[in-house]
Protein backbone atom coordinates (compact mmCIF):
# COMPACT_ATOMS: atom_id res chain seq x y z
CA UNK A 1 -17.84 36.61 4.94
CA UNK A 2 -17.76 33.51 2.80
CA UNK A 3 -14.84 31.42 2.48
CA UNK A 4 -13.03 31.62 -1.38
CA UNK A 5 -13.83 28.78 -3.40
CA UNK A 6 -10.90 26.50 -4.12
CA UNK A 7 -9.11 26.62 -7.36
CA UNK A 8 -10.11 24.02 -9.92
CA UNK A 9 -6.40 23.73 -10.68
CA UNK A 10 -5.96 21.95 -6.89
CA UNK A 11 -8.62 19.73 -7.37
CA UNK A 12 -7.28 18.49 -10.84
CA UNK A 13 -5.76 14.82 -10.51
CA UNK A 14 -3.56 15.62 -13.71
CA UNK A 15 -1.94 18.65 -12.02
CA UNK A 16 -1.51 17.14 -8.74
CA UNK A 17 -0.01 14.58 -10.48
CA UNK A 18 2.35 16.62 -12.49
CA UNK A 19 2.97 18.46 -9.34
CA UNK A 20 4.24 15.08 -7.74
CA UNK A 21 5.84 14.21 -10.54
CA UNK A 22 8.34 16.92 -10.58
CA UNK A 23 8.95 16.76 -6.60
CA UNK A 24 10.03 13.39 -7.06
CA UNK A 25 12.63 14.72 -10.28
CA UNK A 26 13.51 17.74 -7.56
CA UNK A 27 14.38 15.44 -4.84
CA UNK A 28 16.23 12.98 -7.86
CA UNK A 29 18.33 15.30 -8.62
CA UNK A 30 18.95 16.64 -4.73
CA UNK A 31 19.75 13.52 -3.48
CA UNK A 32 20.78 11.40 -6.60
CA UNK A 33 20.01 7.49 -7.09
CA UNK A 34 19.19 5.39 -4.25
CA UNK A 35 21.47 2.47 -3.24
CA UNK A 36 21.32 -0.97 -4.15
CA UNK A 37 20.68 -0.95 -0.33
CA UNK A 38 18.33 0.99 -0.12
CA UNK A 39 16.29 -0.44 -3.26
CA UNK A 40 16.76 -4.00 -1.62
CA UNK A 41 15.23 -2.56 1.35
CA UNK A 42 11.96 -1.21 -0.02
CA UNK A 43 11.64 -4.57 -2.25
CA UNK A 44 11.91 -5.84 1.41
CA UNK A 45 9.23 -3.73 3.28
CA UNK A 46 7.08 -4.43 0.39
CA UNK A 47 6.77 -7.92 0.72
CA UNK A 48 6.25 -7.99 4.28
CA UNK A 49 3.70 -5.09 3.88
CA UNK A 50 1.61 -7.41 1.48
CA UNK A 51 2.67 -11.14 3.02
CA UNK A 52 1.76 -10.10 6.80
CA UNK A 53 -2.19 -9.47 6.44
CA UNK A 54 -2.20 -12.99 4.65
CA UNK A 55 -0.73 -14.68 7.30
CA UNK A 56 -2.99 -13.15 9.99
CA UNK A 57 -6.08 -13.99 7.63
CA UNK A 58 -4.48 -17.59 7.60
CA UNK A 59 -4.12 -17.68 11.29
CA UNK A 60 -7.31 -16.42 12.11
CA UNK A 61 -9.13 -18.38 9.64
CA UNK A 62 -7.35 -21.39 10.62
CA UNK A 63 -8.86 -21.11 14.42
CA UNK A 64 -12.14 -20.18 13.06
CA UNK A 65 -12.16 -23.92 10.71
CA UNK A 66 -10.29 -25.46 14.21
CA UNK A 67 -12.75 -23.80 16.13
CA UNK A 68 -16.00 -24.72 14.23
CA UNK A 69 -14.84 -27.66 12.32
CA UNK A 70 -15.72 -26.19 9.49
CA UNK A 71 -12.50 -27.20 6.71
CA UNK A 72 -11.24 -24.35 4.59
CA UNK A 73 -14.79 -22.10 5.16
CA UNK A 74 -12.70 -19.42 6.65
CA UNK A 75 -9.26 -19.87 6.32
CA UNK A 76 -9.52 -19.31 2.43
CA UNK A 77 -11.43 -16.38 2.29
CA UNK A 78 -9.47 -14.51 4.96
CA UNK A 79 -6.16 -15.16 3.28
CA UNK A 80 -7.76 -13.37 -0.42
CA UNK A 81 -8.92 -10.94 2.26
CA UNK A 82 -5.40 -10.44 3.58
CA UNK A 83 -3.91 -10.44 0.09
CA UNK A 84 -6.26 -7.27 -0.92
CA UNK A 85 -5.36 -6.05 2.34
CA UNK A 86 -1.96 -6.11 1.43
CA UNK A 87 -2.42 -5.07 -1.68
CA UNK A 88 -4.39 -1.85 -1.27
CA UNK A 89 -1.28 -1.20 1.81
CA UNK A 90 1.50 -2.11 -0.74
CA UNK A 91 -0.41 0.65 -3.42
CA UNK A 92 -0.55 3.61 -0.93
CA UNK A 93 3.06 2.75 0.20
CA UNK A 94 4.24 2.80 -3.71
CA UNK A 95 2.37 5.97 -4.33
CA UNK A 96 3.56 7.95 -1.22
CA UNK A 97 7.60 7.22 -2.07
């Protein structure tokens, strides 16, 4: 017996997006505007969310140029590593709230 193929409708990114859309207006008007607080908060968990894989690229490349004397070889492209990193984190956070 073979499985039913899925229905182009799930698959769409415009629908799913719709679909998300009006979850988020559902759960608006369930639980009404968030804090001050709370938006201070998320602002908050953002930052560290994109700041803390920089600083690890900076530490780690920072050991790597102690390490092999090497100047700025490493320590500058970890931190751009860390800040896309960070980035691509902060972007799936946003998109799951």
């Amino acid at each position: 017996m073979s499985a039913a193929a899925p229905n182009p409708e799930e698959r769409d990114p415009l629908v799913a997006s719709a679909r998300q859309k009006g979850e988020r207006r559902r759960r608006w008007r369930r639980e009404g505007e968030p804090s001050t607080a709370r938006r201070l908060a998320e602002i908050g968990v953002l930052g560290w969310v994109i700041v803390t894989p920089m600083l690890i690229g900076v530490f780690i490349g920072r050991w790597l140029d102690r390490t092999f004397a090497s100047g700025i070889f490493w320590t500058a492209p970890l931190l751009i590593i860390g800040l896309v990193i960070g980035g691509w984190s902060a972007w799936k956070w946003i998109n799951a709230q």
